[in-house]
N, C-alpha and C. Protein backbone atom coordinates (compact mmCIF):
# COMPACT_ATOMS: atom_id res chain seq x y z
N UNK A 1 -3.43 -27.91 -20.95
CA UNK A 1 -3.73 -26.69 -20.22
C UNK A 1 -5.22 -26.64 -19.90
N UNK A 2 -5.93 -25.91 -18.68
CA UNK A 2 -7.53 -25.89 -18.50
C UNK A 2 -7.36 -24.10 -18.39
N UNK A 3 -8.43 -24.03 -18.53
CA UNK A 3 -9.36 -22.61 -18.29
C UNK A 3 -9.64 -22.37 -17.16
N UNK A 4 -9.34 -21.33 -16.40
CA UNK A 4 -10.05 -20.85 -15.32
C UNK A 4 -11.44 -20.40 -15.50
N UNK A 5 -12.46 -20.57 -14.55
CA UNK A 5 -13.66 -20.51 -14.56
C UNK A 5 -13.81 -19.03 -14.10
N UNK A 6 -12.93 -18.30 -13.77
CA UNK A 6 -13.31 -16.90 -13.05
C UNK A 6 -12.46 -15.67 -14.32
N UNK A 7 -11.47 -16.22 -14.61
CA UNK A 7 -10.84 -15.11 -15.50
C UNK A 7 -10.38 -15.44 -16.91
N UNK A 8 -10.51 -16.50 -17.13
CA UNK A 8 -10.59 -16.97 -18.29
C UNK A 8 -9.39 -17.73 -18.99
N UNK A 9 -8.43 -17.34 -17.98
CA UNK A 9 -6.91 -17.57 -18.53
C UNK A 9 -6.72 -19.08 -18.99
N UNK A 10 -6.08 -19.59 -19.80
CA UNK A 10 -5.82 -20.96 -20.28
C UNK A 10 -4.23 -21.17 -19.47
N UNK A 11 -4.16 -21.38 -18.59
CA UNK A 11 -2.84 -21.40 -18.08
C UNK A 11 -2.41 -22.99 -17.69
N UNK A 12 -0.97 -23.28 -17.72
CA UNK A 12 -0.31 -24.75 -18.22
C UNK A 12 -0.34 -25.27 -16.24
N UNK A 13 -0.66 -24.11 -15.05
CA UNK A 13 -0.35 -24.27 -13.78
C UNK A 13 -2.06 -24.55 -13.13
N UNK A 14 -2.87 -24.38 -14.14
CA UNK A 14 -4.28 -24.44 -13.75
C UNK A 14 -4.38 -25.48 -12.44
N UNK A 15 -5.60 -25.60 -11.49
CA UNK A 15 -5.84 -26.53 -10.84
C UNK A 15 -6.82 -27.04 -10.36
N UNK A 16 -7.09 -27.98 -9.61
CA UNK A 16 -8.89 -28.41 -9.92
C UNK A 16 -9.05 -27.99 -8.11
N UNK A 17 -10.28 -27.77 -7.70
CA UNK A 17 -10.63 -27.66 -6.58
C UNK A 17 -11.95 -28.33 -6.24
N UNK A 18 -12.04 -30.02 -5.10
CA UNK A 18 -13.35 -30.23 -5.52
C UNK A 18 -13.81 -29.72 -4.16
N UNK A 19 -15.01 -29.67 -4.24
CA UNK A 19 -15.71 -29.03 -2.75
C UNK A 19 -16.47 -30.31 -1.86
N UNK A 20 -17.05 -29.89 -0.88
CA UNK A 20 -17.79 -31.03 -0.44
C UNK A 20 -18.59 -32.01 -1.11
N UNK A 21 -19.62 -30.72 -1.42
CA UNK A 21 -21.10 -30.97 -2.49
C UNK A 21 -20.36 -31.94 -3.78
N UNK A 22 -18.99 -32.19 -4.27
CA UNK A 22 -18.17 -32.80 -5.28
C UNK A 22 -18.35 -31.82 -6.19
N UNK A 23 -18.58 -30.49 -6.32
CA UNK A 23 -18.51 -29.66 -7.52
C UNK A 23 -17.16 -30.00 -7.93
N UNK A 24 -16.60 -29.66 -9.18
CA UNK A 24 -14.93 -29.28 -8.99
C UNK A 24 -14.69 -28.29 -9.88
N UNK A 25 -14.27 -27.37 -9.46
CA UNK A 25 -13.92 -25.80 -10.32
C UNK A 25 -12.38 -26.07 -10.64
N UNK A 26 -12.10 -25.02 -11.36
CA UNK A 26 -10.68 -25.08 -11.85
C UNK A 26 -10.00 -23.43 -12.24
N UNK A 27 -8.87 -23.48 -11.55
CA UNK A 27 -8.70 -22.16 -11.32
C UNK A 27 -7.27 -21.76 -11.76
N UNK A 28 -6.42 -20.32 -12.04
CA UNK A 28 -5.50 -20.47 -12.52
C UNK A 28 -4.75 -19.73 -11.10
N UNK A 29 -5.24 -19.57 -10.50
CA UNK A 29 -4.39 -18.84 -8.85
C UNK A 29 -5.60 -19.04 -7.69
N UNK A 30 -5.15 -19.10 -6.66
CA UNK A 30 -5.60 -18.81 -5.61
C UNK A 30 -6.57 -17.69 -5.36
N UNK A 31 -6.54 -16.44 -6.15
CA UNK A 31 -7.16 -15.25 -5.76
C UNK A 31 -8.56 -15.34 -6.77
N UNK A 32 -8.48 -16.45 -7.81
CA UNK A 32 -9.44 -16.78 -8.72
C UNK A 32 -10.29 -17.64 -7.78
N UNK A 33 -9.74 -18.88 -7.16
CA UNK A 33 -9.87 -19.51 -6.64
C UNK A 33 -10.94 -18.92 -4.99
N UNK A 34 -10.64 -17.90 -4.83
CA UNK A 34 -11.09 -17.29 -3.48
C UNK A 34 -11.98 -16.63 -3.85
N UNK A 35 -11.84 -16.09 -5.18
CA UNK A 35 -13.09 -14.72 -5.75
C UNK A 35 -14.05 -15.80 -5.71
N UNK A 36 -14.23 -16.69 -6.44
CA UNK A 36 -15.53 -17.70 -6.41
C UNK A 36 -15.89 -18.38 -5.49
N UNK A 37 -15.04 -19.09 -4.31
CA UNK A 37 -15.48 -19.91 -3.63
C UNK A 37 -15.86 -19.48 -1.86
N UNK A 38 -14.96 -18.39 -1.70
CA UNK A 38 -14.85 -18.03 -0.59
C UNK A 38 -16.51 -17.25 -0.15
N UNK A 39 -16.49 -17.86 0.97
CA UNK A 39 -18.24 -16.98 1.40
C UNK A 39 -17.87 -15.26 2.01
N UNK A 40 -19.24 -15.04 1.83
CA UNK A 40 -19.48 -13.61 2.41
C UNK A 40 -19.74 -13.28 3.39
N UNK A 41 -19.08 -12.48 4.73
CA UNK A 41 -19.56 -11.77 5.55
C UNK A 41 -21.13 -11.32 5.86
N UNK A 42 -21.79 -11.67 6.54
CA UNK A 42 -23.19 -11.12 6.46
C UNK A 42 -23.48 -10.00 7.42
N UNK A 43 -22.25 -9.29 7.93
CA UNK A 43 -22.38 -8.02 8.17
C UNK A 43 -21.57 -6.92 7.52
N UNK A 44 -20.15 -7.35 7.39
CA UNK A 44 -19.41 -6.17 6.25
C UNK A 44 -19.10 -6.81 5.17
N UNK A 45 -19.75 -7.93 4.39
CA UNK A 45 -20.28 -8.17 3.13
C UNK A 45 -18.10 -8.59 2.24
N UNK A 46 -17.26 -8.51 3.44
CA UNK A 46 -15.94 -9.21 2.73
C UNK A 46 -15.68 -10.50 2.91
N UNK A 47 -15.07 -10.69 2.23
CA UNK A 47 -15.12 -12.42 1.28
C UNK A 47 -14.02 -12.96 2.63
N UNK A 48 -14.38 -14.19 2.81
CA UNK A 48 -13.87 -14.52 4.43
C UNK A 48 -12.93 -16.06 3.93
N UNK A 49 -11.51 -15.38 4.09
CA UNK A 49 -10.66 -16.18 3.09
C UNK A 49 -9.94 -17.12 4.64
N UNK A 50 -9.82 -16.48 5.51
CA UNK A 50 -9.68 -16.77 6.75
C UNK A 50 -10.35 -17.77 7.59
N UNK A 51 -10.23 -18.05 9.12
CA UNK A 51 -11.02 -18.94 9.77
C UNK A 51 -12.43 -18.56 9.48
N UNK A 52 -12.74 -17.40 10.03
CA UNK A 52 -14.04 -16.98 10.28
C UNK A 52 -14.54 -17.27 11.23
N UNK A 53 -16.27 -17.08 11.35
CA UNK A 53 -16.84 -17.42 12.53
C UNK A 53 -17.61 -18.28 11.74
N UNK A 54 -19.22 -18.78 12.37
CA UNK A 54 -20.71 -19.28 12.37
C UNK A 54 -21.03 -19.34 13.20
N UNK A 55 -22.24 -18.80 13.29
CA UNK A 55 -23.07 -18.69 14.03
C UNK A 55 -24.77 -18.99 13.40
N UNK A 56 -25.04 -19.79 14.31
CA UNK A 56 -26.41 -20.01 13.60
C UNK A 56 -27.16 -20.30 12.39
N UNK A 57 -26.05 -20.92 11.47
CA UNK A 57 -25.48 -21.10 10.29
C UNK A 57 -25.41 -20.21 9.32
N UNK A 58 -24.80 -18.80 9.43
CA UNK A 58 -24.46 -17.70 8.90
C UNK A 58 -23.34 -18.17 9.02
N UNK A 59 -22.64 -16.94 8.20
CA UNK A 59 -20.91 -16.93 8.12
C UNK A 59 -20.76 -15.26 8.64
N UNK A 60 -19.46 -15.31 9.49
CA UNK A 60 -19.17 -13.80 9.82
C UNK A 60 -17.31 -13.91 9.73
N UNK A 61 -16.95 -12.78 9.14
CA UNK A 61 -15.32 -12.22 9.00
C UNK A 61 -14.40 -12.76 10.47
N UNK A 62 -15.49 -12.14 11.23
CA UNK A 62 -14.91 -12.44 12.48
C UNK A 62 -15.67 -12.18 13.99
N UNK A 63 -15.16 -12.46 15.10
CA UNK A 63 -16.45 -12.77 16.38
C UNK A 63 -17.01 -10.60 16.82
N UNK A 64 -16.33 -9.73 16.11
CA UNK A 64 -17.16 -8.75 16.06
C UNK A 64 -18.47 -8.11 15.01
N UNK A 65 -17.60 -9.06 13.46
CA UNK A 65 -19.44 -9.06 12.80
C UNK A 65 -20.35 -10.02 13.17
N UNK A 66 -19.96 -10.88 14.39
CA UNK A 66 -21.15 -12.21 14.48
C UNK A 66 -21.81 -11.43 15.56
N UNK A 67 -21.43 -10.68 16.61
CA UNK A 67 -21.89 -10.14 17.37
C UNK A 67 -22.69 -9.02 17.58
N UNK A 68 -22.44 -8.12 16.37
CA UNK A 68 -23.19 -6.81 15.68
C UNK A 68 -24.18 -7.91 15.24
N UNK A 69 -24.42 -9.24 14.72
CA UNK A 69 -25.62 -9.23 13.55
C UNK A 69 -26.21 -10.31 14.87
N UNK A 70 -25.86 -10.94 15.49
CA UNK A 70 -26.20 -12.66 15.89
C UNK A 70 -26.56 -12.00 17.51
N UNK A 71 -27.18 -11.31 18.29
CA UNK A 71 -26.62 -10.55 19.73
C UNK A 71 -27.18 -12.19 20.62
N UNK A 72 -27.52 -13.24 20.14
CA UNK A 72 -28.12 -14.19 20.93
C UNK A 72 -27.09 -15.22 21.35
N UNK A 73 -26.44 -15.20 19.90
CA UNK A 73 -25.75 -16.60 20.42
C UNK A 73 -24.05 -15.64 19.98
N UNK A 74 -24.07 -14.71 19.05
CA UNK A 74 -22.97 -13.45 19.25
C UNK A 74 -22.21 -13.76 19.70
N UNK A 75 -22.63 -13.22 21.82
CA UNK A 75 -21.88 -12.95 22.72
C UNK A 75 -20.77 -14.03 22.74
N UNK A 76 -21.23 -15.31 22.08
CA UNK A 76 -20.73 -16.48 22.70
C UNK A 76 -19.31 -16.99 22.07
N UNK A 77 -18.70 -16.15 20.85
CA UNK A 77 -17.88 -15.89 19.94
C UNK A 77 -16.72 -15.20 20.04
N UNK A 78 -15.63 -15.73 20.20
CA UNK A 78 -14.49 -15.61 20.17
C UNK A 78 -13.78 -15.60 19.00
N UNK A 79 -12.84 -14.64 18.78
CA UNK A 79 -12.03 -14.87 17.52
C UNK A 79 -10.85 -15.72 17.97
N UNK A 80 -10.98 -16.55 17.87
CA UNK A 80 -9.70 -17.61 18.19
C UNK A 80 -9.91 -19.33 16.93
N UNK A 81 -9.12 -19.94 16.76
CA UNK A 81 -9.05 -20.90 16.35
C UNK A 81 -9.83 -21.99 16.95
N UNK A 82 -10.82 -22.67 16.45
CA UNK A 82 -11.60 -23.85 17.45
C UNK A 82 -12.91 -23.26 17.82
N UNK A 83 -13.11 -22.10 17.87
CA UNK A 83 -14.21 -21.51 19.06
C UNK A 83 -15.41 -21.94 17.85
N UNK A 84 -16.25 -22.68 18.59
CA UNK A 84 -17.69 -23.19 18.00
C UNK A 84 -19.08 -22.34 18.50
N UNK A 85 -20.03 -21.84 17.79
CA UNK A 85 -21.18 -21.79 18.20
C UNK A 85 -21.57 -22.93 19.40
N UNK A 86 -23.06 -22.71 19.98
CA UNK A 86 -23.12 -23.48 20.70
C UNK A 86 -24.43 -24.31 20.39
């Protein structure tokens, strides 16, 4: 059995998650898994479990917080699947 790194649980379903950087965390659900790894919104500050946006190498929920915070390259943001900064 491993330990989750976020809630402590010793559970027999645990699982490893490695990241780019090769960290590897280990988690006992998904929602453990998301509380720690998932980034933050840098305009309504919620955890962006979803596509998301970037812009300008920020992270935004979606192409209306990139556009409230980013008005330069913002406009250029679509909430759709694929849509890249420029």
């Amino acid at each position: 059995m491993a330990t989750c790194e976020v809630c402590g649980n010793d559970y027999w379903l645990a699982f490893e998650v490695q990241t780019v950087s090769g960290d590897v965390h280990t988690f006992d659900s998904f929602e453990c898994a998301a509380h720690k790894l998932a980034p933050i919104c840098e305009h309504c500050n919620v955890k962006i479990v979803g596509h998301g946006v970037e812009v300008s190498g920020r992270f935004f929920c979606c192409g209306h917080c990139a556009r409230a915070v980013e008005a330069e390259h913002g406009a250029e943001i679509r909430d759709a699947v694929g849509a890249r900064p420029a």
